[in-house]
Protein backbone atom coordinates (compact mmCIF):
# COMPACT_ATOMS: atom_id res chain seq x y z
CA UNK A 1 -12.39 -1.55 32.62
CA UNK A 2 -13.81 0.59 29.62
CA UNK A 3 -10.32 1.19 28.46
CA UNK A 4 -9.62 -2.58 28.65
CA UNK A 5 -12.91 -3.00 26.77
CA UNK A 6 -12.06 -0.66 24.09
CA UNK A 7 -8.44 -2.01 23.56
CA UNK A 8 -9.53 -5.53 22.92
CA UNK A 9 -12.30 -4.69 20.50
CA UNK A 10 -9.69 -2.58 18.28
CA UNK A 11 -7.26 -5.63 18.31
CA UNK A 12 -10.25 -8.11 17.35
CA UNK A 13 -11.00 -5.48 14.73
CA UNK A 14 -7.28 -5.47 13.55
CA UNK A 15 -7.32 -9.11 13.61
CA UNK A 16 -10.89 -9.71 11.96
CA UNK A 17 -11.00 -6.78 9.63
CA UNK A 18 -8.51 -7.59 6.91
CA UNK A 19 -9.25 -11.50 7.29
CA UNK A 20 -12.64 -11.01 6.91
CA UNK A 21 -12.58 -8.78 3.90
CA UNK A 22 -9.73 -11.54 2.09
CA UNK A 23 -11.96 -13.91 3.05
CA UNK A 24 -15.02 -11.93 1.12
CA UNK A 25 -13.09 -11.24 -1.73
CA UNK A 26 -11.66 -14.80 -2.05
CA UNK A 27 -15.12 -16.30 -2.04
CA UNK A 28 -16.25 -13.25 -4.34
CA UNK A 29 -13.69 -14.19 -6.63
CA UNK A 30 -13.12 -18.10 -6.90
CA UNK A 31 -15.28 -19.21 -8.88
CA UNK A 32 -14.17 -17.16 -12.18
CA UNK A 33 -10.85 -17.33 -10.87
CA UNK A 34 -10.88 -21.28 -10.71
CA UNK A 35 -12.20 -20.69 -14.35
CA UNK A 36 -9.13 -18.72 -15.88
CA UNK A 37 -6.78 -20.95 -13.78
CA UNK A 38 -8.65 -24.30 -15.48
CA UNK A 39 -8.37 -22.43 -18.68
CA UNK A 40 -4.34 -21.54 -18.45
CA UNK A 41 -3.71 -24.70 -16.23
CA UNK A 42 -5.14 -27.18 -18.35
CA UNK A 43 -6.46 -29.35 -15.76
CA UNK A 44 -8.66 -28.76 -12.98
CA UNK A 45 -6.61 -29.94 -10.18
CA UNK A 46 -3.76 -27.58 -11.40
CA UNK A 47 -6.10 -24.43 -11.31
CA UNK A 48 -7.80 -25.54 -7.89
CA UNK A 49 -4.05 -25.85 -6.54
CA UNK A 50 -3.68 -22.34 -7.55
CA UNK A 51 -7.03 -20.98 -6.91
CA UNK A 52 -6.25 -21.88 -3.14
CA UNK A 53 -3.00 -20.28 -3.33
CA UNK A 54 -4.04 -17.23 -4.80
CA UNK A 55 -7.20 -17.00 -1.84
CA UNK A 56 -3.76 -17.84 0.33
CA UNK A 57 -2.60 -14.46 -0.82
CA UNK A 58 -5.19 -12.68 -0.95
CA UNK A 59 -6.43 -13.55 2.59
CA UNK A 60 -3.13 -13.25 3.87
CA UNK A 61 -1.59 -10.00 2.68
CA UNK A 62 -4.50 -7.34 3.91
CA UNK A 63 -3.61 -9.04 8.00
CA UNK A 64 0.39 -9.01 7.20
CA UNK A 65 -0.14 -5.01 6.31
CA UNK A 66 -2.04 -4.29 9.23
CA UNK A 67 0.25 -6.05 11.76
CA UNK A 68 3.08 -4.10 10.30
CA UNK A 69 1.82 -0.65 9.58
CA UNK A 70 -1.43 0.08 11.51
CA UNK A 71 -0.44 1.36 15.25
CA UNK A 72 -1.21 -0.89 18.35
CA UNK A 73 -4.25 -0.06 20.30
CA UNK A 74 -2.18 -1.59 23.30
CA UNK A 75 -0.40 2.02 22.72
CA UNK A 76 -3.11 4.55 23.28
CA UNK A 77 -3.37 6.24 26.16
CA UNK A 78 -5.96 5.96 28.32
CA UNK A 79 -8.94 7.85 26.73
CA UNK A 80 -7.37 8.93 23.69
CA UNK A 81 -9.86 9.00 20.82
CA UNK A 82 -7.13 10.36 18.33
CA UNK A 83 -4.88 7.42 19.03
CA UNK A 84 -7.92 5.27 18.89
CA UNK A 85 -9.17 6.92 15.55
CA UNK A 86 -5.67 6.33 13.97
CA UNK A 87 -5.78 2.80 14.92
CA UNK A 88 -8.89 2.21 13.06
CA UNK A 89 -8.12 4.26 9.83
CA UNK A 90 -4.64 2.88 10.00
CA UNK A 91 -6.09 -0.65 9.78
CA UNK A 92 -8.81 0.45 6.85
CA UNK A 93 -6.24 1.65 4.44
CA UNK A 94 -3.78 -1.12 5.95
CA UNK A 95 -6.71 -3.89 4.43
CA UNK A 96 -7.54 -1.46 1.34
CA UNK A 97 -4.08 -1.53 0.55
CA UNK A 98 -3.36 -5.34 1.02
CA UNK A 99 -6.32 -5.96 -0.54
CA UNK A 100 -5.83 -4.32 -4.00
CA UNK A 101 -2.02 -5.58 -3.86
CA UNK A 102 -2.79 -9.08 -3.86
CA UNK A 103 -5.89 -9.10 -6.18
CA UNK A 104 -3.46 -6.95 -8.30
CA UNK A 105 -0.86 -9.68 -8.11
CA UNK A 106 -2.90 -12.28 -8.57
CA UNK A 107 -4.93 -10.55 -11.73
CA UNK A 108 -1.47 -9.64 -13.30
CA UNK A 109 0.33 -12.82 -12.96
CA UNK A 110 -3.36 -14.58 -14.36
CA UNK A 111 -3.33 -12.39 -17.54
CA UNK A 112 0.33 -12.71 -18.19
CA UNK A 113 -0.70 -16.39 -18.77
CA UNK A 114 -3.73 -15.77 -20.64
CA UNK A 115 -2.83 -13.94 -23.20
CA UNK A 116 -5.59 -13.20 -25.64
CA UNK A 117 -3.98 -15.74 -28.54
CA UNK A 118 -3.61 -18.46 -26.50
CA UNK A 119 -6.02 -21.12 -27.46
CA UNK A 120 -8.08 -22.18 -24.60
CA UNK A 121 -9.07 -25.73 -23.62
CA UNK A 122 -12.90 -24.82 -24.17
CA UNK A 123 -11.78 -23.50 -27.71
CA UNK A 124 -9.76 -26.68 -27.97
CA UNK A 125 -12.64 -29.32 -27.32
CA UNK A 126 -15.27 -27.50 -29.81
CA UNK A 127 -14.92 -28.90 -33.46
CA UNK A 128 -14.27 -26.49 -35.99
């Protein structure tokens, strides 16, 4: 029963883990991200469409990483703190990983559109 016990608490953490910490980033980093996107968008419903993909992303990719590269916990022995130990590091750097791709991604493809001489729409709307 304490093995059963064990195993489903390291799949809820592999499951909760990197969604949680997307989920903290997302909210960490919407609203200046929803600012940038209004800025290179040009319209808020443009940047809110891809504020919510980028949170997509960035949500997403940490729980894709750990289903494909952290170890089961349905494949530890019995009693086997190593295996158990591996699972949980595995799915750490797993989410550390997925996490800094996607804000990464997200950051780059931002900047590539708001490139310091482009005139934003707050620049725009002041008079001169």
């Amino acid at each position: 029963m304490e093995k059963l016990m064990k195993t489903i608490l390291l799949l809820v953490f592999q499951l909760a883990g990197p969604v949680s910490a997307g989920v903290a980033i997302t909210y960490y980093l919407s609203a200046v991200t929803t600012r940038l996107l209004t800025d290179v968008c040009g319209t808020r419903d443009r940047a809110e469409f891809w504020a919510r993909i980028s949170a997509v992303l960035i949500v997403c990719m940490p729980l894709v990483l750990v289903l494909t590269a952290a170890p089961s916990p349905l494949r530890c022995a019995a009693g086997n703190v190593i295996c158990e130990d591996l699972v949980v590091r595995q799915t750490f750097l797993s989410t550390l990983v997925g996490l800094l791709l996607s804000v990464g991604t997200v950051a780059f493809m931002i900047g590539l559109f708001a490139l310091p001489g482009r005139k934003s729409t707050e620049a725009a709307a002041e008079p001169a």
